[in-house]
C-alpha atoms as a PDB file:
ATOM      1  CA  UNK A   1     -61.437 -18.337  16.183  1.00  0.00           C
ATOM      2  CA  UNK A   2     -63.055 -16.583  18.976  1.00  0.00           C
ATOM      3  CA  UNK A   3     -65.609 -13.941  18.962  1.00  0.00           C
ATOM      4  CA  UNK A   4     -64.981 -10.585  19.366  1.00  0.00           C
ATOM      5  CA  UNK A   5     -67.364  -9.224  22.030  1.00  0.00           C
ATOM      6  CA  UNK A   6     -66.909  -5.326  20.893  1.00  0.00           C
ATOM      7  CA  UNK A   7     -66.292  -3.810  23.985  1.00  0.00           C
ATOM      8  CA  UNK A   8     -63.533  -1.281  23.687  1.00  0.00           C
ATOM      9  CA  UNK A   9     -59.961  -1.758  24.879  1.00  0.00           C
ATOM     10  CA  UNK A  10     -58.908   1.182  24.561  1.00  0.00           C
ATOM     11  CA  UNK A  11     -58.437   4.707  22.800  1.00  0.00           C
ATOM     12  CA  UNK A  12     -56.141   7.276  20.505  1.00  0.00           C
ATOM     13  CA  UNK A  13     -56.180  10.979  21.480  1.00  0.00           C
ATOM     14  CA  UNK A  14     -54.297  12.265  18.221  1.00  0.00           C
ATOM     15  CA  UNK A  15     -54.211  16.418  18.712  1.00  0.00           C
ATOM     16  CA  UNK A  16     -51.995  18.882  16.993  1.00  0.00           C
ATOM     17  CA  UNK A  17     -51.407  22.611  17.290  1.00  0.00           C
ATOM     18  CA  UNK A  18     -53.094  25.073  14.498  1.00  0.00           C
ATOM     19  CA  UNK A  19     -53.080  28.836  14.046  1.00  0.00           C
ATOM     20  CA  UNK A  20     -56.194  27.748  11.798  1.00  0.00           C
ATOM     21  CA  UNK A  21     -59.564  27.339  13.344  1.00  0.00           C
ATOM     22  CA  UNK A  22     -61.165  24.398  11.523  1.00  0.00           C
ATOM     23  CA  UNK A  23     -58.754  21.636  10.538  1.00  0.00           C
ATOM     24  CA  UNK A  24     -57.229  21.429   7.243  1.00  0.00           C
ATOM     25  CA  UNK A  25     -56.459  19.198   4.819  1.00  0.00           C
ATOM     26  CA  UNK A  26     -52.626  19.889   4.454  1.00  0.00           C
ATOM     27  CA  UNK A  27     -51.856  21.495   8.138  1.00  0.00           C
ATOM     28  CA  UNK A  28     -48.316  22.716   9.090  1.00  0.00           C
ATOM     29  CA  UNK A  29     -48.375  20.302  12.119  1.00  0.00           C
ATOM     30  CA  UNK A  30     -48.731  16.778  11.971  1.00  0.00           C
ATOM     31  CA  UNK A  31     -51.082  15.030  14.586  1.00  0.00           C
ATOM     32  CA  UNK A  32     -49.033  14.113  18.007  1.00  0.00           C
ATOM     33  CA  UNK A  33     -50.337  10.384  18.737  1.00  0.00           C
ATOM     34  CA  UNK A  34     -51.291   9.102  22.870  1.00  0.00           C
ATOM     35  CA  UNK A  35     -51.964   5.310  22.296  1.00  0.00           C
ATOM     36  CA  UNK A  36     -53.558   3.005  24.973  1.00  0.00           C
ATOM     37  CA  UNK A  37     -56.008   5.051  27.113  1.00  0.00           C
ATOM     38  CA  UNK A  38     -57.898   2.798  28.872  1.00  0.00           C
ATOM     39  CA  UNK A  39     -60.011   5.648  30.428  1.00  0.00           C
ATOM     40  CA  UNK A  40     -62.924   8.099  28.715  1.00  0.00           C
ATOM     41  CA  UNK A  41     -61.209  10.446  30.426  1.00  0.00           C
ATOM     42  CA  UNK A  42     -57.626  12.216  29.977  1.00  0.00           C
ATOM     43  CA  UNK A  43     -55.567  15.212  30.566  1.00  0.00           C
ATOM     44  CA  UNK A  44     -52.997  16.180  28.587  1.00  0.00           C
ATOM     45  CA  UNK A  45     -50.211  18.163  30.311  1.00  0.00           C
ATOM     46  CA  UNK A  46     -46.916  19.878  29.870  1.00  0.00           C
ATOM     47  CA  UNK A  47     -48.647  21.585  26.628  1.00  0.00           C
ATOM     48  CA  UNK A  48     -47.234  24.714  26.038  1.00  0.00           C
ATOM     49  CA  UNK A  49     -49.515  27.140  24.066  1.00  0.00           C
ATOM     50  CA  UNK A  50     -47.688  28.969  21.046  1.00  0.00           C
ATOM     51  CA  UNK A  51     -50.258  28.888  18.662  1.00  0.00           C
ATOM     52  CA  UNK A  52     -53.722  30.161  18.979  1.00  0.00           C
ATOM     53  CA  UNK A  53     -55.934  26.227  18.555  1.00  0.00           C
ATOM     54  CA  UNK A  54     -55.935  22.955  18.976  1.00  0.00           C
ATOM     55  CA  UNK A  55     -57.374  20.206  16.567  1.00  0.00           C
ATOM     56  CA  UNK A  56     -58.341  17.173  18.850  1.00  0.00           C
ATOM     57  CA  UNK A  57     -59.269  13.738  17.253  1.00  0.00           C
ATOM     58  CA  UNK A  58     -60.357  10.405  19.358  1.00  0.00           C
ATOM     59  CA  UNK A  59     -60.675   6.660  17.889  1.00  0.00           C
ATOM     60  CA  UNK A  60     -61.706   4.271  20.047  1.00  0.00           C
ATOM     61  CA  UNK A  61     -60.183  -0.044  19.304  1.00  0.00           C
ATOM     62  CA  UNK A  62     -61.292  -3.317  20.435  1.00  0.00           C
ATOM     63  CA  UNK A  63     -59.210  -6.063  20.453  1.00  0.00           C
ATOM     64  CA  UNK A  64     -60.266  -6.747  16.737  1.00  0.00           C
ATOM     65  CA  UNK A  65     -59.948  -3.357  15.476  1.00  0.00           C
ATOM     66  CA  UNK A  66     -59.584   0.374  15.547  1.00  0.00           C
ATOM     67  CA  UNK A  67     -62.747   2.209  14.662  1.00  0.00           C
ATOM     68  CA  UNK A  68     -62.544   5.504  12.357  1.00  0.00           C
ATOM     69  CA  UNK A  69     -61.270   8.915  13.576  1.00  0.00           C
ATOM     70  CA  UNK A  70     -63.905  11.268  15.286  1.00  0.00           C
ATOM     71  CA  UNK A  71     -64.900  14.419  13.865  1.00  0.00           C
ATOM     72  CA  UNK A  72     -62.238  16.735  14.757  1.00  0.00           C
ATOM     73  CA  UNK A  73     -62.685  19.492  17.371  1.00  0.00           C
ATOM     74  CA  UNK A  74     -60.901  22.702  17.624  1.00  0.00           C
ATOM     75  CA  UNK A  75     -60.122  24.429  21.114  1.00  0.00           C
ATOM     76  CA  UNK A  76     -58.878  27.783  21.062  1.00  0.00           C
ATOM     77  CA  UNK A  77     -56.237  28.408  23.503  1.00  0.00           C
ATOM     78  CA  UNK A  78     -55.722  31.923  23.296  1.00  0.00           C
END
């Protein structure tokens, strides 16, 4: 089997809209999933702001494996 030289492959951008400021356990929303970024950049348009934040979550994969979740931020967006 061959060795996995870590470098990442890609990401997840998992976000979701809140009326909450910090994330909850049990939200009203569930997370909205981007798969296969291949930049450490990205915008994410056509959002359409009805709710006052935005939870935000990145994990990073190798070919091997997906890394854990990053700490969540919230964005307000009113």
């Amino acid at each position: 089997m061959p060795e996995d030289d870590g470098r990442i492959d890609h990401f997840v951008l998992e976000y979701r809209k809140t009326n909450f400021g910090l994330p909850r356990v049990k939200d009203e929303q569930p997370w909205e999933l981007i798969d296969y970024i291949k930049a450490t950049e990205y915008t994410l348009s056509g959002l359409k702001f009805d709710t006052k934040y935005m939870n935000l979550r990145v994990q990073a994969c190798n070919k091997a494996v997906a890394g854990e979740y990053s700490d969540p931020v919230t964005l307000e967006t009113k």
